[in-house]
C-alpha atoms as a PDB file:
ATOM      1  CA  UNK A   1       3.363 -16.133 -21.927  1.00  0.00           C
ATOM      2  CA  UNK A   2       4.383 -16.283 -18.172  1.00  0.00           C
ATOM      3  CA  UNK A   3       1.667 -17.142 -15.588  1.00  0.00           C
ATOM      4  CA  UNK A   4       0.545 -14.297 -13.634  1.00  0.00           C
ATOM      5  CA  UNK A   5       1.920 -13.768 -10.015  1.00  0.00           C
ATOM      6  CA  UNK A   6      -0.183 -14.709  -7.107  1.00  0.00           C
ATOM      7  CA  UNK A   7      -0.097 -12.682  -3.758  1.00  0.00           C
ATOM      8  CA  UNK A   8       1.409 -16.327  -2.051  1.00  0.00           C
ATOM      9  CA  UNK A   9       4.059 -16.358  -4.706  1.00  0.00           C
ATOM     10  CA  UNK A  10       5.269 -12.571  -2.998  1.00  0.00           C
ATOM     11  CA  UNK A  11       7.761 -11.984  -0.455  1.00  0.00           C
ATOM     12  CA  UNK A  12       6.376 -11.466   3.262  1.00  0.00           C
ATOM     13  CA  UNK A  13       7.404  -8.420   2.687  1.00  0.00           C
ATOM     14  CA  UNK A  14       5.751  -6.977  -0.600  1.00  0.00           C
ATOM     15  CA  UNK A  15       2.029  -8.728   0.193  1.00  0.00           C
ATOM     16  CA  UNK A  16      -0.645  -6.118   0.378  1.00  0.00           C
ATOM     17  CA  UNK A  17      -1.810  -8.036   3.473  1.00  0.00           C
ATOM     18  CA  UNK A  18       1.583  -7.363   5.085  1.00  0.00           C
ATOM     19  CA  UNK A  19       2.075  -3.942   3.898  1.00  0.00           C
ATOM     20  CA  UNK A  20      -0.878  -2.986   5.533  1.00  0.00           C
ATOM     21  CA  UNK A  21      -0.185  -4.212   8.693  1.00  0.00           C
ATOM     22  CA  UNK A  22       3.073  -3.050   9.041  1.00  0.00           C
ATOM     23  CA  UNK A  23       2.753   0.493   7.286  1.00  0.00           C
ATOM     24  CA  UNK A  24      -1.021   1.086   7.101  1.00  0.00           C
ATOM     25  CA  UNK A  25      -3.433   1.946   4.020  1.00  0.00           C
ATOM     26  CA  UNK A  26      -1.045   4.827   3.071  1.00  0.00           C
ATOM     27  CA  UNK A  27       1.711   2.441   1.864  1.00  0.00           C
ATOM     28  CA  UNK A  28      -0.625   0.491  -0.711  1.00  0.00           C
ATOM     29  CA  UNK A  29      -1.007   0.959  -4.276  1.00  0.00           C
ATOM     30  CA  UNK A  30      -4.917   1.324  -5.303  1.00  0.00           C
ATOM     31  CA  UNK A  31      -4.505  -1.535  -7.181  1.00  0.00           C
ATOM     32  CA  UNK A  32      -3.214  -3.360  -3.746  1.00  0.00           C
ATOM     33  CA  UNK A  33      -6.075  -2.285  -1.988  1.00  0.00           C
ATOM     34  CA  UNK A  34      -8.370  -3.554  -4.336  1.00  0.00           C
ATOM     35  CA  UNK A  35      -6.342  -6.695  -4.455  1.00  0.00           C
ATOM     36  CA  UNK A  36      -7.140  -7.542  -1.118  1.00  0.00           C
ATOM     37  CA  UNK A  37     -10.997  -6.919  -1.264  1.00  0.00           C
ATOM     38  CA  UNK A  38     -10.904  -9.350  -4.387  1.00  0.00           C
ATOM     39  CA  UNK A  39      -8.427 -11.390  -2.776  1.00  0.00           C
ATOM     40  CA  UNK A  40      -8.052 -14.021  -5.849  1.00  0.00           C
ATOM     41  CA  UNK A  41      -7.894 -13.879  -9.826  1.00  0.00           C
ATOM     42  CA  UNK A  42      -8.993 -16.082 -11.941  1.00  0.00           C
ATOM     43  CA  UNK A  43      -7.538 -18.473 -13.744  1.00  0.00           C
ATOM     44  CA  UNK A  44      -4.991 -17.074 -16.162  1.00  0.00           C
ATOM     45  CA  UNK A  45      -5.248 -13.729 -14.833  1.00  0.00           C
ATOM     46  CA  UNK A  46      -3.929 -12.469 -11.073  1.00  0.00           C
ATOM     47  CA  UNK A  47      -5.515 -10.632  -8.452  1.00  0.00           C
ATOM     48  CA  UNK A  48      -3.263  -7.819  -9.527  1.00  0.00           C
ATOM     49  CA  UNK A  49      -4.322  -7.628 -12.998  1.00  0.00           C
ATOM     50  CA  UNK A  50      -7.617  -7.862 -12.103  1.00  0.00           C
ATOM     51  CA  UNK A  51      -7.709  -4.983 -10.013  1.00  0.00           C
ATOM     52  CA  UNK A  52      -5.670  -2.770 -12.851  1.00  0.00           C
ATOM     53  CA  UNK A  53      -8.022  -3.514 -15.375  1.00  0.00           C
ATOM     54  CA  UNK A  54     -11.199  -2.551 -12.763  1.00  0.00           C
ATOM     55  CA  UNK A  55      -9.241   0.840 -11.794  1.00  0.00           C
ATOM     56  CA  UNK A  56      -7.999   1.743 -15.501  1.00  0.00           C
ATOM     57  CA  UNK A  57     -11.939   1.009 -16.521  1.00  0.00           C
ATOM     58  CA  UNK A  58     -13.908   2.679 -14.043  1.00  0.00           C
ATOM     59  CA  UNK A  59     -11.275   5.609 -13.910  1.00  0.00           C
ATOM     60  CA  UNK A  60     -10.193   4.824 -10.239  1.00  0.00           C
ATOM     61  CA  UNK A  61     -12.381   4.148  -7.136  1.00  0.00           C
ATOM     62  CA  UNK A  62     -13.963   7.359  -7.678  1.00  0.00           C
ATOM     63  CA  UNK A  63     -15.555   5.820 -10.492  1.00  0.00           C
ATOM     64  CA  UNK A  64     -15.556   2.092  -9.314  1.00  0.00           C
ATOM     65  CA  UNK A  65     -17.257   2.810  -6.079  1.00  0.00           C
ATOM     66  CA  UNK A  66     -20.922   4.060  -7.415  1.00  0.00           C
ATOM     67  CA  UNK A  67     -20.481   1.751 -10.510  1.00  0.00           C
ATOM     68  CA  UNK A  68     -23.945  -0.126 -10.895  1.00  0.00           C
ATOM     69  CA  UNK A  69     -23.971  -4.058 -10.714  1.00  0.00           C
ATOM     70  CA  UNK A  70     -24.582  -4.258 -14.241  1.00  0.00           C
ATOM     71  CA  UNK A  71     -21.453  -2.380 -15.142  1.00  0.00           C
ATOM     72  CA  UNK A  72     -19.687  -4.489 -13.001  1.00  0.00           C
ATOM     73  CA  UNK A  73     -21.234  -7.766 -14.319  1.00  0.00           C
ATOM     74  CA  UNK A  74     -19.305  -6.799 -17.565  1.00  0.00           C
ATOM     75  CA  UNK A  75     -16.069  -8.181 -16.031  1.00  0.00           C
ATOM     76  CA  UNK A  76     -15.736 -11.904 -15.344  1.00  0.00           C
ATOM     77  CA  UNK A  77     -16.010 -12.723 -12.053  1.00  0.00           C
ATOM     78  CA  UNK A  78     -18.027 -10.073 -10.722  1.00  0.00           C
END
C-alpha cells in the first residue's frame, strides 16, 4: 500500500492553494476546494481522499453543505 500524497509533497504548480491564486476558484476540482477548507488528512489517509469520500457521501456540496453535525460526526475527524 503506498502512503497517500500530501498537498506539500505537490508541485508549486498543482497545489490547490496555488491554483487558486493563480487561476481562481474556477480551476479547482470540488474535491480541491474542499481540500483546502480541511487543509490536512489524517494519518493514513490524505486531505484528498478525505474530501472524495465527504463529496461521494453527501452527493456533492449540495448535499454536504446543509448536512447536520451528527451526519458529519460519522466521519473521523469531523
Amino acid at each position: 500500500m503506498t502512503e497517500p500524497v500530501s498537498i506539500q509533497q505537490l508541485p508549486l504548480d498543482m497545489r490547490p492553494r496555488e491554483k487558486l491564486l493563480k487561476h481562481g476558484a474556477s480551476a479547482l476540482t470540488d474535491t480541491e476546494l474542499l481540500a483546502l477548507f480541511l487543509r490536512t488528512g489524517i494519518k493514513g489517509k490524505s486531505v484528498f481522499v478525505m474530501s472524495q469520500e465527504l463529496l461521494d457521501r453527501f452527493k456533492g456540496f449540495s448535499g454536504l453543505i446543509p448536512a447536520s453535525a451528527a451526519a458529519l460526526q460519522t466521519f473521523k475527524r469531523m
